[in-house]
Protein backbone atom coordinates (compact mmCIF):
# COMPACT_ATOMS: atom_id res chain seq x y z
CA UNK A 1 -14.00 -9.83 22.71
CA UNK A 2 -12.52 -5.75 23.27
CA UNK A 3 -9.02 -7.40 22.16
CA UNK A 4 -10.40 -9.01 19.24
CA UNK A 5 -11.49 -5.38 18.19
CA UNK A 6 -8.09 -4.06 18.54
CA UNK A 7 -6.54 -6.89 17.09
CA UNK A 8 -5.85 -7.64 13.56
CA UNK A 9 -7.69 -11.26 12.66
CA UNK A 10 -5.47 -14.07 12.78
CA UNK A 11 -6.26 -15.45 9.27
CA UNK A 12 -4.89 -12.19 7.85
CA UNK A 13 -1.48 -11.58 8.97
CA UNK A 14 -1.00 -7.48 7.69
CA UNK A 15 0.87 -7.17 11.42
CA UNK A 16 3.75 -6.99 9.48
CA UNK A 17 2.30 -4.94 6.61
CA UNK A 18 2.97 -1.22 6.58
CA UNK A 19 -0.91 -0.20 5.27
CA UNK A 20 0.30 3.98 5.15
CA UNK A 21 -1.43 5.16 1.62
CA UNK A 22 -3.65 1.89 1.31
CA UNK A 23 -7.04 2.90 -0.25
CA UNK A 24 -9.95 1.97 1.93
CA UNK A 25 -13.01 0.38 0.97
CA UNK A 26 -16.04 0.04 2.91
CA UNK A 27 -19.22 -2.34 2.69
CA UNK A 28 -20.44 0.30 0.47
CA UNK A 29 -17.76 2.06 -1.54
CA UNK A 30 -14.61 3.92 -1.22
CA UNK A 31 -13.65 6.20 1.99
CA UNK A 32 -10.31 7.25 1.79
CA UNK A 33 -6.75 6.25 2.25
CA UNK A 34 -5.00 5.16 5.17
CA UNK A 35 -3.22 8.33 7.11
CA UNK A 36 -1.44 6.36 10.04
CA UNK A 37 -1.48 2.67 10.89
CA UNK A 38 -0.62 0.68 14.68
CA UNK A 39 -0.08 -2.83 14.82
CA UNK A 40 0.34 -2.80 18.64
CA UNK A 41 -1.14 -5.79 20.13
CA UNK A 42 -4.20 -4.61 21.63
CA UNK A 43 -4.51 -1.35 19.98
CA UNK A 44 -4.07 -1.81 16.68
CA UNK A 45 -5.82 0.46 14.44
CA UNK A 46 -6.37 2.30 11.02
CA UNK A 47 -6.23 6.05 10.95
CA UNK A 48 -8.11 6.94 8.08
CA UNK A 49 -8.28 10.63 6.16
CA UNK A 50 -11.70 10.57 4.64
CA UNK A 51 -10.50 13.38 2.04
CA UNK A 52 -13.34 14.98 -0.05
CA UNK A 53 -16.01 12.27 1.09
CA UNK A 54 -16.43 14.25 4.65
CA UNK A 55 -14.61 17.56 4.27
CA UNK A 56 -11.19 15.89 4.78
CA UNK A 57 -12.27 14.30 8.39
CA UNK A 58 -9.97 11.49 9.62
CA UNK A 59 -11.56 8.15 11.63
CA UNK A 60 -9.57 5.38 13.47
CA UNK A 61 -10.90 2.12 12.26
CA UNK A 62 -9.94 -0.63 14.80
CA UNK A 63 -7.88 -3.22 13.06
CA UNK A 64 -10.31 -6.22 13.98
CA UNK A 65 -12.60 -4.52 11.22
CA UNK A 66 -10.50 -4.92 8.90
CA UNK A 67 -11.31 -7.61 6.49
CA UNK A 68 -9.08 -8.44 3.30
CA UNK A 69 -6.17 -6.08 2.68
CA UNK A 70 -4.81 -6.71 -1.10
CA UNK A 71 -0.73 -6.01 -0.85
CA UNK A 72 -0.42 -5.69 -4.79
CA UNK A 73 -3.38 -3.23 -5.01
CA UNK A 74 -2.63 -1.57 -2.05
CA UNK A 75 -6.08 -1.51 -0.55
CA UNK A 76 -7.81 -2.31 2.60
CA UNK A 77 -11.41 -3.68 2.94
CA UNK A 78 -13.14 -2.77 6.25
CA UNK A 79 -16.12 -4.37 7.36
CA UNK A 80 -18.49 -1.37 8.12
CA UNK A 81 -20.28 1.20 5.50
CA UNK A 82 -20.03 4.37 4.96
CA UNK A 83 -22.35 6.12 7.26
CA UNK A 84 -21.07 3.83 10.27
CA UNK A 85 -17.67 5.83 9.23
CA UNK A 86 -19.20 8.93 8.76
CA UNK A 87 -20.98 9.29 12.05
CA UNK A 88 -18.02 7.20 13.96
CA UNK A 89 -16.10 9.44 16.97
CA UNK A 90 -14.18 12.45 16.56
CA UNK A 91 -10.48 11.78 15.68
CA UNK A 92 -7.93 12.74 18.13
CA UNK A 93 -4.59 12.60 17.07
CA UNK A 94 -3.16 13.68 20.59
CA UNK A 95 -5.10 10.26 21.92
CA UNK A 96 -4.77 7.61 19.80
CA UNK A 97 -3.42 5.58 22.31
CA UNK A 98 -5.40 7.00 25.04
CA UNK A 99 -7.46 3.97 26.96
CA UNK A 100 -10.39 6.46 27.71
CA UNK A 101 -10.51 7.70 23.79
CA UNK A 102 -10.08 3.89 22.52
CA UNK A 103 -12.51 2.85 24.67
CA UNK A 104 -15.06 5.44 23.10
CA UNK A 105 -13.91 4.22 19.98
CA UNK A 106 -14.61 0.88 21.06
CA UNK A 107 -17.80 1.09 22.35
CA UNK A 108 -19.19 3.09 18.85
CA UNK A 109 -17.62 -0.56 16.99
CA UNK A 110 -17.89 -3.28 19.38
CA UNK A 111 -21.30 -4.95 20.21
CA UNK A 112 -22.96 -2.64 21.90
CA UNK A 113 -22.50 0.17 18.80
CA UNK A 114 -24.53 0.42 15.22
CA UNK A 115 -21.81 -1.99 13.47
CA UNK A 116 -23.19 -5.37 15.42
């Protein structure tokens, strides 16, 4: 189930997509755009720059949250709200790719954290 996390859903297919400037829309509204964007199998993920919504704080959003992305309107859907982004782990752009930091990560999205 942790690869499913970092794993784009099969149904959906953005692998290929590059989702850099995408909008981002949670449950509940708009949180920002999308900053960086891995489709590495296993770590796949969403960086995401919150802009003015938390004082400019960036999140990674693992890709298996994501749950529509719209190519024309160049906007992602992500199936969390915005307070599960808001209090989500510090960003660290030095460790994005760090097992220990997705593993955090993980744990704050996967079953045992707020969003199941």
């Amino acid at each position: 189930m942790e690869h499913e996390l970092w794993n784009y859903p099969a149904a959906m297919g953005p692998a290929a997509l590059d989702l850099v400037d995408y909008e981002v829309e949670a449950r509940d509204g708009s949180i920002g755009t999308v900053d960086a964007a891995t489709n590495a199998v296993d770590v796949a993920h969403l960086v995401v720059d919150t802009g003015k919504w938390i004082f400019g704080r960036k999140v990674v959003i693992p890709a298996g949250l994501v749950t529509e992305v719209d190519e024309a309107g160049h906007k992602v859907w992500v199936d969390l709200t915005k307070e599960q982004i808001k209090d989500s782990p510090e960003f660290d752009a030095d460790r994005t790719i760090d097992p220990e930091y997705l593993g955090t990560v993980g744990s704050y999205y996967g079953p045992m954290g707020p969003v199941r």
